[in-house]
Protein backbone atom coordinates (compact mmCIF):
# COMPACT_ATOMS: atom_id res chain seq x y z
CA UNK A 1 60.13 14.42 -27.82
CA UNK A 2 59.01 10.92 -26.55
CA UNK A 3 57.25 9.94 -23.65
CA UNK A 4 58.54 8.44 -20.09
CA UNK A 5 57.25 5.50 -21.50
CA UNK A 6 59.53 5.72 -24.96
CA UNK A 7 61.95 5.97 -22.26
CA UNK A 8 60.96 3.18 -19.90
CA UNK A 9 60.95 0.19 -23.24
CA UNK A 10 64.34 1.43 -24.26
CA UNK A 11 65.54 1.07 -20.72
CA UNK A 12 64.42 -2.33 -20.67
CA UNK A 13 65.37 -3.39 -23.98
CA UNK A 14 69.45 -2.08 -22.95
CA UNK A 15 68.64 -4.31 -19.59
CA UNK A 16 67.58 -7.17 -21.60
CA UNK A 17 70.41 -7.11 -23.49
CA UNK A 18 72.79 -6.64 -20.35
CA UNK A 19 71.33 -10.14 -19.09
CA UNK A 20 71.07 -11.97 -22.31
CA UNK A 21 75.23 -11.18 -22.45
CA UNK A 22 75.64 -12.46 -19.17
CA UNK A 23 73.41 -15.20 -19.48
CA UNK A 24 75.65 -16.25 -22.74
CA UNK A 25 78.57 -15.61 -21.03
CA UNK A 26 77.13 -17.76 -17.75
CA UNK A 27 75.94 -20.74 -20.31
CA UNK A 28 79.75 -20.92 -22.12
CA UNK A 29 81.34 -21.31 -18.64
CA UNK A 30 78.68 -24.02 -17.37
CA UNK A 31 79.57 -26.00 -21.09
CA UNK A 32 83.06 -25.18 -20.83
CA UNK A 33 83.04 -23.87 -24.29
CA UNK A 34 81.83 -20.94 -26.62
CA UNK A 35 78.45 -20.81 -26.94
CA UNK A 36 78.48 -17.98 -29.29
CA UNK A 37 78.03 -19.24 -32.93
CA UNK A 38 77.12 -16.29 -34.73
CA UNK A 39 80.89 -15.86 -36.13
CA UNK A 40 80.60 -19.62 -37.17
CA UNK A 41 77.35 -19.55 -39.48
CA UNK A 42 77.91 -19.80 -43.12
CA UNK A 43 74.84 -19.17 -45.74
CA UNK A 44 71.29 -17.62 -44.89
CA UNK A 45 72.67 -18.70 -40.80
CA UNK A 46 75.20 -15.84 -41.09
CA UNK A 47 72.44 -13.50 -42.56
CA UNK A 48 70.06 -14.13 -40.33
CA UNK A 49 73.11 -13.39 -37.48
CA UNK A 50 73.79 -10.04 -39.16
CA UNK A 51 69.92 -9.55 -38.77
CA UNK A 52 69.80 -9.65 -35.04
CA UNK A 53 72.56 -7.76 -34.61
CA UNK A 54 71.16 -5.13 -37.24
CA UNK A 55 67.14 -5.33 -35.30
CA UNK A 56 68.58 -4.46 -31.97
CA UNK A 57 70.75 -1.86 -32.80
CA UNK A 58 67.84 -0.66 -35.14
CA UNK A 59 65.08 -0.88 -32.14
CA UNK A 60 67.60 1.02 -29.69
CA UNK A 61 69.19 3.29 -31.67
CA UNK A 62 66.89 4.13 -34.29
CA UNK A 63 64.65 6.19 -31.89
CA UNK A 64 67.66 7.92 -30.61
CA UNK A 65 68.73 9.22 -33.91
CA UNK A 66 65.16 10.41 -34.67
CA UNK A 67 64.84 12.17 -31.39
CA UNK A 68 68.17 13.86 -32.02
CA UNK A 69 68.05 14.66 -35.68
CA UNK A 70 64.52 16.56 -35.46
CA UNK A 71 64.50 16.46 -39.43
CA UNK A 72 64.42 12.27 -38.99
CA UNK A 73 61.07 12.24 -37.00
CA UNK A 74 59.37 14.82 -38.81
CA UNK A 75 58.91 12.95 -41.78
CA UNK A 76 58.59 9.83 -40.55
CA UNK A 77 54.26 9.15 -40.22
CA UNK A 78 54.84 7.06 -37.20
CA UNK A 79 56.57 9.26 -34.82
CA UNK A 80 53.91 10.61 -32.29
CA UNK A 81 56.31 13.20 -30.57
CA UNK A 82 54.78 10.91 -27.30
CA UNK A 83 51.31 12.00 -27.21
CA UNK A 84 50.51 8.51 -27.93
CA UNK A 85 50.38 7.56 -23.40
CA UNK A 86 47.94 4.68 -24.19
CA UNK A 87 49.75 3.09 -26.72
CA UNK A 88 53.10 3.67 -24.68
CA UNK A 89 51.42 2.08 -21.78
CA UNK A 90 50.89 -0.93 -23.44
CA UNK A 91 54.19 -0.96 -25.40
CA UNK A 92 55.74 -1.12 -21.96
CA UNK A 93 53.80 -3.77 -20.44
CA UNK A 94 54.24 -6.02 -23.52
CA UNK A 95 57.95 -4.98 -23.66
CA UNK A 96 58.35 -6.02 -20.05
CA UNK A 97 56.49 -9.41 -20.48
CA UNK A 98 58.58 -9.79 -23.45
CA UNK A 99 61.93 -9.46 -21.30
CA UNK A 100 61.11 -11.84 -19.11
CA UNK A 101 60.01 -14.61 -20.78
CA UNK A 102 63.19 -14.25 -22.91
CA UNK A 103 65.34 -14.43 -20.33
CA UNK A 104 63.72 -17.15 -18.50
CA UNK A 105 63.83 -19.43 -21.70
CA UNK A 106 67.45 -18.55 -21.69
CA UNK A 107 68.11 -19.65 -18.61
CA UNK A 108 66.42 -22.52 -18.66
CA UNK A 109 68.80 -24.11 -21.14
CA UNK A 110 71.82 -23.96 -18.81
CA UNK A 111 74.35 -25.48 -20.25
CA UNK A 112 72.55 -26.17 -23.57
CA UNK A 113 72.05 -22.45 -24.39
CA UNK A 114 73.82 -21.38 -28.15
CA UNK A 115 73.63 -18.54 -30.20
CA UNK A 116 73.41 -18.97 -33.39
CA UNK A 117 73.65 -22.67 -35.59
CA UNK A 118 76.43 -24.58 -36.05
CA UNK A 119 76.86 -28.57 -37.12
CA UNK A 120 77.02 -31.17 -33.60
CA UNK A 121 76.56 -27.84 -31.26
CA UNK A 122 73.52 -28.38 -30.34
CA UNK A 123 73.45 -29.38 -26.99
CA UNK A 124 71.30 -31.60 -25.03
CA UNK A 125 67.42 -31.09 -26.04
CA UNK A 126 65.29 -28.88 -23.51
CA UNK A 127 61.81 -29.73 -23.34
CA UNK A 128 60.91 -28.46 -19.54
CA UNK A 129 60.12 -24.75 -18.22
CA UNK A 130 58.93 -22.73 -20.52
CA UNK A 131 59.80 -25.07 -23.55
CA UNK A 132 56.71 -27.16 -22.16
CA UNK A 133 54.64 -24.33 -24.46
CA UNK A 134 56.51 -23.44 -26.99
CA UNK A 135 59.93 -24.95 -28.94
CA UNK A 136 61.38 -21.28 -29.49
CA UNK A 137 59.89 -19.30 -26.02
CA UNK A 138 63.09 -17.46 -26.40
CA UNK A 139 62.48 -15.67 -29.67
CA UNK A 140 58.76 -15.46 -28.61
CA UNK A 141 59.75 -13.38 -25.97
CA UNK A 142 62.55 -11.55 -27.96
CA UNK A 143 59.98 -10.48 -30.86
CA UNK A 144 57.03 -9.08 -28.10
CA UNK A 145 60.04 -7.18 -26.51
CA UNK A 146 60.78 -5.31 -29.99
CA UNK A 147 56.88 -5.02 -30.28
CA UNK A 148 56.55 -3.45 -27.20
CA UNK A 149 59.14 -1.21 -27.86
CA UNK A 150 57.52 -0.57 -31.41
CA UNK A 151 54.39 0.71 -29.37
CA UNK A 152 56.47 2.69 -27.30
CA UNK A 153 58.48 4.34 -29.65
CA UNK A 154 56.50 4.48 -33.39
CA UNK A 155 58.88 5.20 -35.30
CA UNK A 156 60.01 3.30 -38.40
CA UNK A 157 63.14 2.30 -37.35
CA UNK A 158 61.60 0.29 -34.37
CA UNK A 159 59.27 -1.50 -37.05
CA UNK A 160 61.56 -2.35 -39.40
CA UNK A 161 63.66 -3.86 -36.23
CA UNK A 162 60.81 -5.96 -35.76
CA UNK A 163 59.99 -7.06 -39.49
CA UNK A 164 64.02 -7.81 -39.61
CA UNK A 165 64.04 -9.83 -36.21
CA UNK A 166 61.10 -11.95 -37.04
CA UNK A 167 62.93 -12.73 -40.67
CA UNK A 168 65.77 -14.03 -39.05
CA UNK A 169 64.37 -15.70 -36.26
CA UNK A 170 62.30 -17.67 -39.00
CA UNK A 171 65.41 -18.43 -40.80
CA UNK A 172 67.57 -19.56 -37.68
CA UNK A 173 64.71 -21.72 -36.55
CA UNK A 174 64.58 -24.08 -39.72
CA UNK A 175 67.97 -24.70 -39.51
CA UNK A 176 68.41 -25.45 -35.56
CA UNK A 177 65.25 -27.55 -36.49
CA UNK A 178 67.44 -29.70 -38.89
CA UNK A 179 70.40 -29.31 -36.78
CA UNK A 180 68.63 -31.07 -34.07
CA UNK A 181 66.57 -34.02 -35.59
CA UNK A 182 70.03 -34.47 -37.11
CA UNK A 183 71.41 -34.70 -33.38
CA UNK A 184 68.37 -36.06 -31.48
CA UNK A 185 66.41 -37.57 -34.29
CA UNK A 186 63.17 -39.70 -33.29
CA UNK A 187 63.49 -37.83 -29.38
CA UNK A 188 63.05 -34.17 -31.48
CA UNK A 189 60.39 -35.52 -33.74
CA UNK A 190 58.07 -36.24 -30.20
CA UNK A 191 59.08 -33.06 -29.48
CA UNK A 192 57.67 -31.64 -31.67
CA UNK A 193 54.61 -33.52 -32.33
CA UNK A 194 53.46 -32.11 -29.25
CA UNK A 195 54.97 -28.52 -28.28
CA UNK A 196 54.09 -25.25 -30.83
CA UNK A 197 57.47 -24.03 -33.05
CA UNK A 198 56.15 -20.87 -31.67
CA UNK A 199 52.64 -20.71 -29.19
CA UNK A 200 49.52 -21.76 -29.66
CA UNK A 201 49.30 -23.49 -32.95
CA UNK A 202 51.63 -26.43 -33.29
CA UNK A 203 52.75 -25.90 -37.07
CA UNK A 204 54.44 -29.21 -37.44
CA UNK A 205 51.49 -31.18 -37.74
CA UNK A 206 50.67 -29.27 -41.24
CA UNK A 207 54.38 -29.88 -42.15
């Protein structure tokens, strides 16, 4: 059993992921060219692609296979069988907050939007909206969307989705980091002198 909370941060999370597809596929036809790069990454890029792919499906379908396979949940220490209203409260609340930055930041590239890192695909540097406060708003709003749904759904499947998405996110950001001072150079080093990798604290400074 889970709560119509559980249910409400799953709904969103399959909505978020509707519009992230059609924001990709809105992006490609606004650049006139793919702007999906996962299938192009090579090294720890193509790890931290399978990553993603393997947090979402964890953070969506994980709960699903507990709630169906009672055996699943009843051994797992963080399932609450959705007695847990406050927490679920919250979870949605962050989960929804989540959402919408994410998709903002995405849309806000336009025509500069990628997935994934590849060589001189780059596209033009962003630095208004949303990317005024942080260089990454994107996966900021990504990871409290899979922490919100961790609230919402305890379970460990929806942690470890988290823990996986924040590894790769990590690992994709160093290298579109590089990617882009190699592209942009001085413009990208002003960049980020003065906007957060992530919110709040600007790590480059003790870099």
């Amino acid at each position: 059993m889970i709560s119509g909370f559980s249910w409400a941060a799953l709904a969103l999370l399959f909505g978020y992921l509707a519009l992230f597809f059609w924001g990709s596929a809105m992006a490609a036809q606004a650049a006139g060219k793919p702007v999906w790069l996962f299938s192009r990454a090579t090294g720890r890029d193509r790890l931290a692609a399978i990553g993603f792919r393997a947090a979402y499906a964890l953070a969506f379908f994980g709960p699903l296979l507990w709630l169906a396979v009672p055996m699943l949940h009843k051994i797992d220490p963080l399932w609450t069988e959705g007695r847990a209203v406050l927490i679920g409260l919250i979870g949605v609340f962050v989960a929804g907050l989540g959402a919408m930055v994410a998709f903002a930041a995405q849309m806000s590239m336009g025509s500069s939007w990628r997935v994934g890192v590849v060589g001189g695909e780059t596209g033009e540097l962003v630095t208004g909206g949303l990317y005024r406060f942080s260089r990454n708003p994107t996966f900021v709003g990504q990871a409290a969307l899979l922490a919100g749904v961790a609230l919402a759904v305890p379970s460990t499947p929806s942690i470890i989705a988290l823990l996986l998405f924040l590894w790769s996110a990590v690992t994709q950001v160093w290298s579109e980091e590089a990617a882009l001072r190699r592209s942009v150079g001085l413009e990208y080093d002003r960049y980020a002198a003065l906007v957060p990798r992530w919110i709040g604290l600007n790590w480059s400074k003790a870099e």
